[in-house]
Protein backbone atom coordinates (compact mmCIF):
# COMPACT_ATOMS: atom_id res chain seq x y z
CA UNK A 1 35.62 30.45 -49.45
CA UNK A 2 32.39 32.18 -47.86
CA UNK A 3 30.67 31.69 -45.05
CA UNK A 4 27.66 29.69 -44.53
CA UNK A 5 27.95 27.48 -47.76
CA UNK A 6 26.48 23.67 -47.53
CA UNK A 7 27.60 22.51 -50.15
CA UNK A 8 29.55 19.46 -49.58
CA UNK A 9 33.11 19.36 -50.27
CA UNK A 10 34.34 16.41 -51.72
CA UNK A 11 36.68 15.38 -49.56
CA UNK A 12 34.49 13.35 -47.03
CA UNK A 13 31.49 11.26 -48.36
CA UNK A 14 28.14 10.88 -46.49
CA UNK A 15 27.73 8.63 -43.10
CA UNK A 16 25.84 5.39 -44.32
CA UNK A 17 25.70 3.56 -40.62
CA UNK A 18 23.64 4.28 -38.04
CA UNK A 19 25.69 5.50 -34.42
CA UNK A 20 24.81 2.90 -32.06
CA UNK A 21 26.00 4.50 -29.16
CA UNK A 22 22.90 5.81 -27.79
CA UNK A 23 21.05 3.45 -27.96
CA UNK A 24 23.33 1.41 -26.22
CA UNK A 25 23.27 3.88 -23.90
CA UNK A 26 19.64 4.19 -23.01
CA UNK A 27 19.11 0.30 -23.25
CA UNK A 28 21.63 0.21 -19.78
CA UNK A 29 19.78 3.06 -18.21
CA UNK A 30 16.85 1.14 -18.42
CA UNK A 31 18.26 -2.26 -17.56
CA UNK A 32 19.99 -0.81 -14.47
CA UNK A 33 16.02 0.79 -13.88
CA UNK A 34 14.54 -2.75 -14.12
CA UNK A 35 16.90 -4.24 -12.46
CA UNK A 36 16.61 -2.03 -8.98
CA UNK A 37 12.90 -1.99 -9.03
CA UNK A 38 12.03 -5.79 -9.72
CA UNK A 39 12.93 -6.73 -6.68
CA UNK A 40 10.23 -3.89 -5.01
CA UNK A 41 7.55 -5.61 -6.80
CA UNK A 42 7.59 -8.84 -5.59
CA UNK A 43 5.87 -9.29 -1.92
CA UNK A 44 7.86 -11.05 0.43
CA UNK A 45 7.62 -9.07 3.60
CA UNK A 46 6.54 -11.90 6.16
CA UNK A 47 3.77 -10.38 8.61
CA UNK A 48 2.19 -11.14 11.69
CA UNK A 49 -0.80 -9.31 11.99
CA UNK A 50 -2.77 -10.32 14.82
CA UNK A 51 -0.93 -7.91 17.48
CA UNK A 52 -0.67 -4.50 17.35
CA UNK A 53 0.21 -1.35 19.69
CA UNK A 54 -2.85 -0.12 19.02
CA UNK A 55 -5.04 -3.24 19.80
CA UNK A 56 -7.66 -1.34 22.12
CA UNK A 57 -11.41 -1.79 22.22
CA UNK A 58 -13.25 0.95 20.95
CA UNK A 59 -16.03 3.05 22.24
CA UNK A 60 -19.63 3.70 21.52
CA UNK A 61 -22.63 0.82 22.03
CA UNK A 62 -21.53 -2.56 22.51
CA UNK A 63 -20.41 -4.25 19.22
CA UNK A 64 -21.32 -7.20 17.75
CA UNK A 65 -18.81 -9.89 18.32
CA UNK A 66 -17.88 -12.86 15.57
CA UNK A 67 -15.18 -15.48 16.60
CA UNK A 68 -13.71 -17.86 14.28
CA UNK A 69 -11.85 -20.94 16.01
CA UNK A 70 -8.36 -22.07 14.78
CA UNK A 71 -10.83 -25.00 13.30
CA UNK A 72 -12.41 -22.39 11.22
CA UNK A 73 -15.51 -22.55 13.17
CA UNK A 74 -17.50 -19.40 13.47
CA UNK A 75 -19.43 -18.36 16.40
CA UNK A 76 -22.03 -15.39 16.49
CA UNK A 77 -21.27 -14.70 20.50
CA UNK A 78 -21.08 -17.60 22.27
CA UNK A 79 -23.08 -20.05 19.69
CA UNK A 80 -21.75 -21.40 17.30
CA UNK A 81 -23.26 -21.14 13.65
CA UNK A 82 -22.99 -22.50 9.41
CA UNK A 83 -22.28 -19.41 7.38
CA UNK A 84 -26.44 -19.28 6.32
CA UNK A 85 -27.02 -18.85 10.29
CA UNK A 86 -24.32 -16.34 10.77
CA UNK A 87 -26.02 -14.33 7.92
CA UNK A 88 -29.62 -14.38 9.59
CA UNK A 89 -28.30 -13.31 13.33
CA UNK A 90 -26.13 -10.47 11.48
CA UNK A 91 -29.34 -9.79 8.93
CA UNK A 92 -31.47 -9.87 12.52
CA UNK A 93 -28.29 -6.90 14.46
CA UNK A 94 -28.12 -5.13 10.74
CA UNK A 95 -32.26 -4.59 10.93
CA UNK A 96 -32.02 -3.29 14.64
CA UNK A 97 -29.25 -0.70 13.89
CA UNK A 98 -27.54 -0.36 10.58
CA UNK A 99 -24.46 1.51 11.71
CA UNK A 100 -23.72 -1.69 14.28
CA UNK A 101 -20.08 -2.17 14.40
CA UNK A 102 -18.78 -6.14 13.87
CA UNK A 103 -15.81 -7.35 15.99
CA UNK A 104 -14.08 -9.90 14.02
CA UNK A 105 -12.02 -12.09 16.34
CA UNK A 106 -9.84 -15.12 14.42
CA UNK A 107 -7.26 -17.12 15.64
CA UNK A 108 -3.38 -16.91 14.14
CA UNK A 109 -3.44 -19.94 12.13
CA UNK A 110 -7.20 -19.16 10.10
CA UNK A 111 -7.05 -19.11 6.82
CA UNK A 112 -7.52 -15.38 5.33
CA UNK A 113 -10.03 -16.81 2.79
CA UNK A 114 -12.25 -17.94 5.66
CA UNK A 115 -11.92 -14.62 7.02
CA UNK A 116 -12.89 -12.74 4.12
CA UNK A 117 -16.13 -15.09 3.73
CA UNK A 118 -17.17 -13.87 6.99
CA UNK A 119 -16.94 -10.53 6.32
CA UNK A 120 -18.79 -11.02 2.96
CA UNK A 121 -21.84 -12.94 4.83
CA UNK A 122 -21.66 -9.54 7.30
CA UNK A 123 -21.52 -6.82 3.97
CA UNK A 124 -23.91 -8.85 2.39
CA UNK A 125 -26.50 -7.91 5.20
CA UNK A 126 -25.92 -4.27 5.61
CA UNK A 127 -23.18 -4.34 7.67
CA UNK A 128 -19.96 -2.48 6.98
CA UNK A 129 -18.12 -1.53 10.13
CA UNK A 130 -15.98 -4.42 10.40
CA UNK A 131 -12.92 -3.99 13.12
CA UNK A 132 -10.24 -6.75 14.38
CA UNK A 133 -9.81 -7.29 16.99
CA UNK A 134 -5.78 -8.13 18.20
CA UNK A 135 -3.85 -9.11 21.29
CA UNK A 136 -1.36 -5.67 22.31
CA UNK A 137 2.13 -6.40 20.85
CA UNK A 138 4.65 -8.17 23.11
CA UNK A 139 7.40 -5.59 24.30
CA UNK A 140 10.94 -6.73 25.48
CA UNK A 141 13.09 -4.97 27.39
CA UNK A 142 16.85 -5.66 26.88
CA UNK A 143 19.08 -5.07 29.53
CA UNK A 144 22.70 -4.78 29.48
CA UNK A 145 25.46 -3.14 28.06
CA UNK A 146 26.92 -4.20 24.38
């Protein structure tokens, strides 16, 4: 007998079947993989955005202010105005200075579609500084021992 000879021998015949094994194998790594990170993908963090910690006015010149009522009114200061009207006073603040900053106040319980159609009549004029404005966070102390 010498060394290095392929020749096959006889005594065994050739594998016909393919070894599963490995696939099997990877197919649970990857189940195990989609498995963890489905849940990540779906959104169902529950927010409440309108207070923050850092809910402080800003500086510079005096900002333009846009309210929108729990009614989904919206008022340009203190008067209130369609969506066409909003557009002129903003198109009126965006042709006096172009950099002017828009304070979007809304109540809690707006819709976020009517929000973003005010900010789409104020970037359709020129106007992208857009801030929100929010109430400071609520902070409770607890007191006692456990």
């Amino acid at each position: 007998m010498s060394f290095g000879r392929l020749e096959p021998s006889g005594t065994s015949p050739p594998m016909s079947e393919i070894n599963v094994t490995p696939l099997v194998d990877v197919m649970l790594v990857l189940l195990v993989i989609f498995i963890i990170t489905a849940p990540l993908l779906a959104s169902s963090i529950r927010l409440e955005l309108p207070r923050s910690d850092a809910a402080k006015a800003g500086s510079g010149l005096a900002p333009t202010m846009v309210v929108v009522d729990r009614t989904g009114q919206v008022y340009l200061g203190e008067q209130s105005l369609s969506l066409s009207e909003l557009g002129q006073g903003l198109a009126q603040v965006a042709g006096i200075d172009p950099d002017a900053e828009v304070q979007l106040r809304a109540d809690v319980s707006v819709p976020y579609g009517r929000i973003v159609e005010v900010m789409g009549v104020a970037q359709s004029v020129g106007l992208h500084r857009i801030g929100f404005v929010a109430e400071p966070a609520v902070r409770t102390v607890v007191t006692g021992k456990p």
